[in-house]
PDB file of N, CA and C in Angstrom:
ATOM      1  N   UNK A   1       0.845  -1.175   0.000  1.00  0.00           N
ATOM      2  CA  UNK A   1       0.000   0.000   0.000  1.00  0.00           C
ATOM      3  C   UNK A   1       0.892   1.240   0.000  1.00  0.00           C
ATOM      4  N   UNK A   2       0.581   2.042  -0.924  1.00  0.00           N
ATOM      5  CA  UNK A   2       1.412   3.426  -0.925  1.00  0.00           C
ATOM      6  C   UNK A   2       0.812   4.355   0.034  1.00  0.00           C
ATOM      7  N   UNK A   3       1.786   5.086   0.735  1.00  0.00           N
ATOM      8  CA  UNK A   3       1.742   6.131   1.304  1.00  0.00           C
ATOM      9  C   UNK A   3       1.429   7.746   1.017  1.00  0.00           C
ATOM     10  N   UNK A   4       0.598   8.305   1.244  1.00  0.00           N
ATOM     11  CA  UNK A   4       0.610  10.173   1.107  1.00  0.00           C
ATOM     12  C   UNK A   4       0.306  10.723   2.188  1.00  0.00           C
ATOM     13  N   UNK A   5       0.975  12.074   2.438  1.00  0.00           N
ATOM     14  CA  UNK A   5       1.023  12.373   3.210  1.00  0.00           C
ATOM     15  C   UNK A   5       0.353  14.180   2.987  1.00  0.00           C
ATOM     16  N   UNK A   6      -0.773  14.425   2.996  1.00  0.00           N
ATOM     17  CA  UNK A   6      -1.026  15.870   3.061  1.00  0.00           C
ATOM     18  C   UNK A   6      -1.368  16.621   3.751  1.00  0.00           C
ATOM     19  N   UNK A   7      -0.450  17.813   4.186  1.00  0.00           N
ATOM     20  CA  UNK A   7      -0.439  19.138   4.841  1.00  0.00           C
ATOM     21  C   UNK A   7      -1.436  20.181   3.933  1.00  0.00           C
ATOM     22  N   UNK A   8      -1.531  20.659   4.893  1.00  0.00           N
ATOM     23  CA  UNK A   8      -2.635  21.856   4.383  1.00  0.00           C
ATOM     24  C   UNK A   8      -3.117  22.940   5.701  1.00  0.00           C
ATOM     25  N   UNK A   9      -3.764  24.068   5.617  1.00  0.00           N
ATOM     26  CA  UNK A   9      -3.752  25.107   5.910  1.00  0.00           C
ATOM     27  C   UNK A   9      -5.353  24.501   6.835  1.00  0.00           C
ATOM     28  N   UNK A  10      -5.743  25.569   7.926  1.00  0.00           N
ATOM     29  CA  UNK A  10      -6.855  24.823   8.328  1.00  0.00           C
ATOM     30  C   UNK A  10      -8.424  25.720   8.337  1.00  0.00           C
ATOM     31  N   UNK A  11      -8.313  26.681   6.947  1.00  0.00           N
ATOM     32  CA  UNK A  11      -9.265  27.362   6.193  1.00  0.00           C
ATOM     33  C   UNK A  11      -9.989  26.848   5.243  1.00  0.00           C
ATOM     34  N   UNK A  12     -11.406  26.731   5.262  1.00  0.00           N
ATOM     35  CA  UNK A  12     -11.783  25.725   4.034  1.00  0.00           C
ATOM     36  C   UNK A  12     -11.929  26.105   3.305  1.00  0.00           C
ATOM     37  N   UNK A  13     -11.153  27.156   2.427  1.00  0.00           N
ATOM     38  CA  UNK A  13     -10.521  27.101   1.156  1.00  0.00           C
ATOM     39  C   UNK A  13      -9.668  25.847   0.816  1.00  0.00           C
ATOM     40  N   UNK A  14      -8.607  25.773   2.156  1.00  0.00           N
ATOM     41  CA  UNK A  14      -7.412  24.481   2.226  1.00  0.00           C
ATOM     42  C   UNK A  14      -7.900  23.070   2.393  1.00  0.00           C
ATOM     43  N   UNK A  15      -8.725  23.059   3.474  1.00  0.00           N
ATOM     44  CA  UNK A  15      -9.052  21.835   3.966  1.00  0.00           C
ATOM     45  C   UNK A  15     -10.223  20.986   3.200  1.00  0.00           C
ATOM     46  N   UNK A  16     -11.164  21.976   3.029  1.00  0.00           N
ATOM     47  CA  UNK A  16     -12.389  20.872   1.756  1.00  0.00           C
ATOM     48  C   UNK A  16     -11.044  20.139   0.658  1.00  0.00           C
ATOM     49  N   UNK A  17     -10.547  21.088  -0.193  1.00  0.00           N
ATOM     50  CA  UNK A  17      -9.926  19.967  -1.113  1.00  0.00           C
ATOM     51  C   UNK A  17      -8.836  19.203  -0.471  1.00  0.00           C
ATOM     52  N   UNK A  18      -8.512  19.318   0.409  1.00  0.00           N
ATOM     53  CA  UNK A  18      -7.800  18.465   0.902  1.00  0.00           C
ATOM     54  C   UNK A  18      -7.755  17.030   1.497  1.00  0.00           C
ATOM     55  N   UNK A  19      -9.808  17.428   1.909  1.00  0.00           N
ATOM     56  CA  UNK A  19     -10.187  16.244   2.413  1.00  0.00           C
ATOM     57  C   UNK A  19     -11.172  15.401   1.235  1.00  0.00           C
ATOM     58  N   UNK A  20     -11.290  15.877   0.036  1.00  0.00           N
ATOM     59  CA  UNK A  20     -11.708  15.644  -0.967  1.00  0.00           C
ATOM     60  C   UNK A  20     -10.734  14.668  -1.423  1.00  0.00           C
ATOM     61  N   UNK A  21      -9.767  15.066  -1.392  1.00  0.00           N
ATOM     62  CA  UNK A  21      -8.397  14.272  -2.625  1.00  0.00           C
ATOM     63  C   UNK A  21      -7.670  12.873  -1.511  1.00  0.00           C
ATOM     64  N   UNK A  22      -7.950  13.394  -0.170  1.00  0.00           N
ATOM     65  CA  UNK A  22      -7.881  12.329   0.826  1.00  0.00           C
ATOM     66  C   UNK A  22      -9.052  11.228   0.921  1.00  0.00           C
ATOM     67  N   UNK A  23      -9.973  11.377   0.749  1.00  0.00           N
ATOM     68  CA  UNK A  23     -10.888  10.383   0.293  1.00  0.00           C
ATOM     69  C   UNK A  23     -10.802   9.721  -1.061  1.00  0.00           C
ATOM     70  N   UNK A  24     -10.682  10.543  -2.256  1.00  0.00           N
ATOM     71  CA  UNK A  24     -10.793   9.287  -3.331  1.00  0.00           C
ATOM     72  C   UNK A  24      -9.358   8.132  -2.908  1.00  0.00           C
ATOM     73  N   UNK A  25      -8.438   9.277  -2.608  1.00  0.00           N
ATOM     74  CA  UNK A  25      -7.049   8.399  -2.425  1.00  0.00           C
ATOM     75  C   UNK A  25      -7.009   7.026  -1.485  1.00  0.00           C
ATOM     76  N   UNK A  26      -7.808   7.432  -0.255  1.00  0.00           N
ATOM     77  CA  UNK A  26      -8.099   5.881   0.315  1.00  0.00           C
ATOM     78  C   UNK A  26      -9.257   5.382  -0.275  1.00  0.00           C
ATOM     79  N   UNK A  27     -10.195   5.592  -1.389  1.00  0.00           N
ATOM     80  CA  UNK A  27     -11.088   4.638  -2.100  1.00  0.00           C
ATOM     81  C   UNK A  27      -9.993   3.988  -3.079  1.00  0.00           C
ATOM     82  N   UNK A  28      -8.949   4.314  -3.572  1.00  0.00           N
ATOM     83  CA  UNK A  28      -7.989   3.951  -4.422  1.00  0.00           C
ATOM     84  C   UNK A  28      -6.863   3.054  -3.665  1.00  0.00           C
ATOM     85  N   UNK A  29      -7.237   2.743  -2.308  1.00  0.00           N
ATOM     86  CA  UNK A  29      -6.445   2.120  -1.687  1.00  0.00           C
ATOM     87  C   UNK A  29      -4.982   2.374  -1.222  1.00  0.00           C
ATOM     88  N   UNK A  30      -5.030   4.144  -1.071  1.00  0.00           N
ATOM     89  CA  UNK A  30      -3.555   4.548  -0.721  1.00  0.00           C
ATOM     90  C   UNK A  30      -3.757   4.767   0.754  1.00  0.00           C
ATOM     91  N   UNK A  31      -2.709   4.464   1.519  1.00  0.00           N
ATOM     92  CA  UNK A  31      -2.983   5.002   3.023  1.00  0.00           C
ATOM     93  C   UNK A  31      -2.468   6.474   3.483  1.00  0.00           C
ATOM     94  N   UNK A  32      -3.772   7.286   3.565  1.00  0.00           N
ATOM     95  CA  UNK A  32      -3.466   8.412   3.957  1.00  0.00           C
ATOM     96  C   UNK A  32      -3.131   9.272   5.297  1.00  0.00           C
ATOM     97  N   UNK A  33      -2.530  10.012   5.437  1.00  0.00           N
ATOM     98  CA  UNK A  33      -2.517  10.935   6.663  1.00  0.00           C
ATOM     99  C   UNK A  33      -2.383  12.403   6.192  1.00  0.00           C
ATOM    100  N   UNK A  34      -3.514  13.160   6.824  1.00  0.00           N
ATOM    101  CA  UNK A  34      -3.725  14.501   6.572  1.00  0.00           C
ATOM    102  C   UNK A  34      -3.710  14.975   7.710  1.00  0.00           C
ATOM    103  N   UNK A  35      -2.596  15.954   7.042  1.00  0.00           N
ATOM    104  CA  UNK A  35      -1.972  17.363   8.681  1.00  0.00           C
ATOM    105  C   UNK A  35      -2.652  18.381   8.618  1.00  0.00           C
ATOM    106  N   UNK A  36      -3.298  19.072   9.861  1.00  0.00           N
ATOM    107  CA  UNK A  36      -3.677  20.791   9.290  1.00  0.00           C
ATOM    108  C   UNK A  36      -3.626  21.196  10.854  1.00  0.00           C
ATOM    109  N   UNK A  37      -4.028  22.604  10.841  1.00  0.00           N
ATOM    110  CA  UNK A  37      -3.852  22.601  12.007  1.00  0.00           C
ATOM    111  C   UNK A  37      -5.143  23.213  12.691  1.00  0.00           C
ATOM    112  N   UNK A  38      -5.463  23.513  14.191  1.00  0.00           N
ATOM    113  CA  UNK A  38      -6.605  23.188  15.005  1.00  0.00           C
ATOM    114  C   UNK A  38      -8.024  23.883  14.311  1.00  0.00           C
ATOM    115  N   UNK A  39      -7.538  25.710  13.294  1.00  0.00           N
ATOM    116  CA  UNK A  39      -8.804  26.242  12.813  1.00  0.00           C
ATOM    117  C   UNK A  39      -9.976  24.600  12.058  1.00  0.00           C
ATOM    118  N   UNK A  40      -9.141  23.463  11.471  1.00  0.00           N
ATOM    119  CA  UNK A  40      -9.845  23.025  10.492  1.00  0.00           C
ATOM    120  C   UNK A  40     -10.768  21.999  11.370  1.00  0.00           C
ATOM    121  N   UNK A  41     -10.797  22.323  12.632  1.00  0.00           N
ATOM    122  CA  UNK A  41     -12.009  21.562  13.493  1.00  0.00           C
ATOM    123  C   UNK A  41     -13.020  21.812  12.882  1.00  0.00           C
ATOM    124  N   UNK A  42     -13.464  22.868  12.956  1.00  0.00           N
ATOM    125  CA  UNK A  42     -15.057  23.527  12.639  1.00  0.00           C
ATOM    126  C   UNK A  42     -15.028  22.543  11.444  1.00  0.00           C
ATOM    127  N   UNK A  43     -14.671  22.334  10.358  1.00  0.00           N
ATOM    128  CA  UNK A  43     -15.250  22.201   9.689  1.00  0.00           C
ATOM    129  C   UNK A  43     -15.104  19.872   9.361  1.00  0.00           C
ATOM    130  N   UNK A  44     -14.482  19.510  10.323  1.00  0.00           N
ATOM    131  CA  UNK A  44     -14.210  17.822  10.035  1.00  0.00           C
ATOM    132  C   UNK A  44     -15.225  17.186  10.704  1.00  0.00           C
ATOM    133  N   UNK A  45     -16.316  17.818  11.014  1.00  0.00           N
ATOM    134  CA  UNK A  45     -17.524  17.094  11.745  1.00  0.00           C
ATOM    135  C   UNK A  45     -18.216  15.747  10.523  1.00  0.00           C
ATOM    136  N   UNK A  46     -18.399  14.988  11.029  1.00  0.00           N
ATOM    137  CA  UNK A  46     -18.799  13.758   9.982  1.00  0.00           C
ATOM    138  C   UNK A  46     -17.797  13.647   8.679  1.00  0.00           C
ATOM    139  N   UNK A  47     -16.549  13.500   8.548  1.00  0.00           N
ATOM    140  CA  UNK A  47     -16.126  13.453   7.692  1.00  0.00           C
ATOM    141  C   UNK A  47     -15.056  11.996   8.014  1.00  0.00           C
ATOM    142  N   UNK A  48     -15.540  10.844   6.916  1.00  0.00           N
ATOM    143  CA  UNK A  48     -14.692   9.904   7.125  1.00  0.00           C
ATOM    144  C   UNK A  48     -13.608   9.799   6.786  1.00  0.00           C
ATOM    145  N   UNK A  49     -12.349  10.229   7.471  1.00  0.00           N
ATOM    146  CA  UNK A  49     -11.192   9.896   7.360  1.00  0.00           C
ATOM    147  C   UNK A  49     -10.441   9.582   8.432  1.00  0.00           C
ATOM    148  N   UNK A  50      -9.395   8.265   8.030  1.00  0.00           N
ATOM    149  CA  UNK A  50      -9.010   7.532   9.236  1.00  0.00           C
ATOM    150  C   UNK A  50      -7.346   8.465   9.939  1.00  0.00           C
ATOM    151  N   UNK A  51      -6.659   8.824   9.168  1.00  0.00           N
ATOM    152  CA  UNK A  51      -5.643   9.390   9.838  1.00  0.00           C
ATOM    153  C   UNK A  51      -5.999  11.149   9.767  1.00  0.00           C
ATOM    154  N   UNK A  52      -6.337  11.628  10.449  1.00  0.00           N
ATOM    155  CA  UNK A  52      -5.625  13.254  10.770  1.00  0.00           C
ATOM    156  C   UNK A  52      -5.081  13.975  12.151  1.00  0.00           C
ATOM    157  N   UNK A  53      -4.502  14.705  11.729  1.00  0.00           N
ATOM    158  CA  UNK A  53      -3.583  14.890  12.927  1.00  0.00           C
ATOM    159  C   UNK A  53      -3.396  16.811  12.736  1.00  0.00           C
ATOM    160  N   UNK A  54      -4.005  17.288  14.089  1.00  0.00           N
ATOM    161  CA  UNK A  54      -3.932  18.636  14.097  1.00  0.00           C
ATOM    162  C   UNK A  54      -2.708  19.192  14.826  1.00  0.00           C
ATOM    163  N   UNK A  55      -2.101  20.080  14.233  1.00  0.00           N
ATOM    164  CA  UNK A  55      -1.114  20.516  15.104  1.00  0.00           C
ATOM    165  C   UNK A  55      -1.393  21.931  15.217  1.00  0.00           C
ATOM    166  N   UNK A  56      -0.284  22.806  15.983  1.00  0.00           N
ATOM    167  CA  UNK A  56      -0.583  23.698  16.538  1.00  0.00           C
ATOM    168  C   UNK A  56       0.606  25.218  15.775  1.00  0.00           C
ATOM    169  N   UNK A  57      -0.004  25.618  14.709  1.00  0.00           N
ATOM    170  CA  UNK A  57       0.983  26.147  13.891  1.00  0.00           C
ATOM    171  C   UNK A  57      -0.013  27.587  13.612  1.00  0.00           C
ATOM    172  N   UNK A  58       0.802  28.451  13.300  1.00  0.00           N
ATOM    173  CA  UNK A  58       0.470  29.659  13.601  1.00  0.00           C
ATOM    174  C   UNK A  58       0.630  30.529  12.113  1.00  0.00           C
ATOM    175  N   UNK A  59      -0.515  31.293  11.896  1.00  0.00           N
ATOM    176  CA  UNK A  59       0.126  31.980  10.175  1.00  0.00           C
ATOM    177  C   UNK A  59       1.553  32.980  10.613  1.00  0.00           C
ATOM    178  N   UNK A  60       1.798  33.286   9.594  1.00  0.00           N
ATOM    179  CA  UNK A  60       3.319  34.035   9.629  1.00  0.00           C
ATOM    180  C   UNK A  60       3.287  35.601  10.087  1.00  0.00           C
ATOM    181  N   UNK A  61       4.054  36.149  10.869  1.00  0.00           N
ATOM    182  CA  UNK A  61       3.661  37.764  11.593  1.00  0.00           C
ATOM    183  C   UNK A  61       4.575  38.362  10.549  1.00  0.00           C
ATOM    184  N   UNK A  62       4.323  39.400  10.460  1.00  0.00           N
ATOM    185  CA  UNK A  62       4.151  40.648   8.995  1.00  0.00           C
ATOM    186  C   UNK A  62       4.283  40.840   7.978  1.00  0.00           C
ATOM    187  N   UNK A  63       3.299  40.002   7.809  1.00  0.00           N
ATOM    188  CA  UNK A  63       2.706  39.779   6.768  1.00  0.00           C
ATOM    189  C   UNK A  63       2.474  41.089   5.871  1.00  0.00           C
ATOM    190  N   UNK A  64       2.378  41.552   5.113  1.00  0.00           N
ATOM    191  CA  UNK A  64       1.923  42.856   3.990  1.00  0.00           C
ATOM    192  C   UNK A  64       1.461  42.762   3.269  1.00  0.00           C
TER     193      UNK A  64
END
């Protein structure tokens, strides 16, 4: 079984396709793990996926 591994931002701009392309990929039989970090709670309510993992990462300060 192949491995992917996707990071992503935790705005659902980032996270819908992220958890989109993480689903066909384990219907295709790849084993996935998707990183984001804690904003993308709100939005993983009923969503079947077996690995994610939130971490605690912060956007970048000064920004312009």
């Amino acid at each position: 079984m192949k491995k992917i591994l996707i990071c992503t931002g935790g705005t659902g701009g980032h996270i819908f396709p992220a958890i989109s392309l993480a689903q066909y990929l384990e219907k295709k039989n790849f084993y996935v793990d998707l990183i984001t970090d804690y904003r993308a709670k709100k939005f993983i309510n009923n969503i079947n996926l077996k690995n994610i993992t939130f971490i605690n990462i912060k956007t970048p300060t000064g920004k312009k």
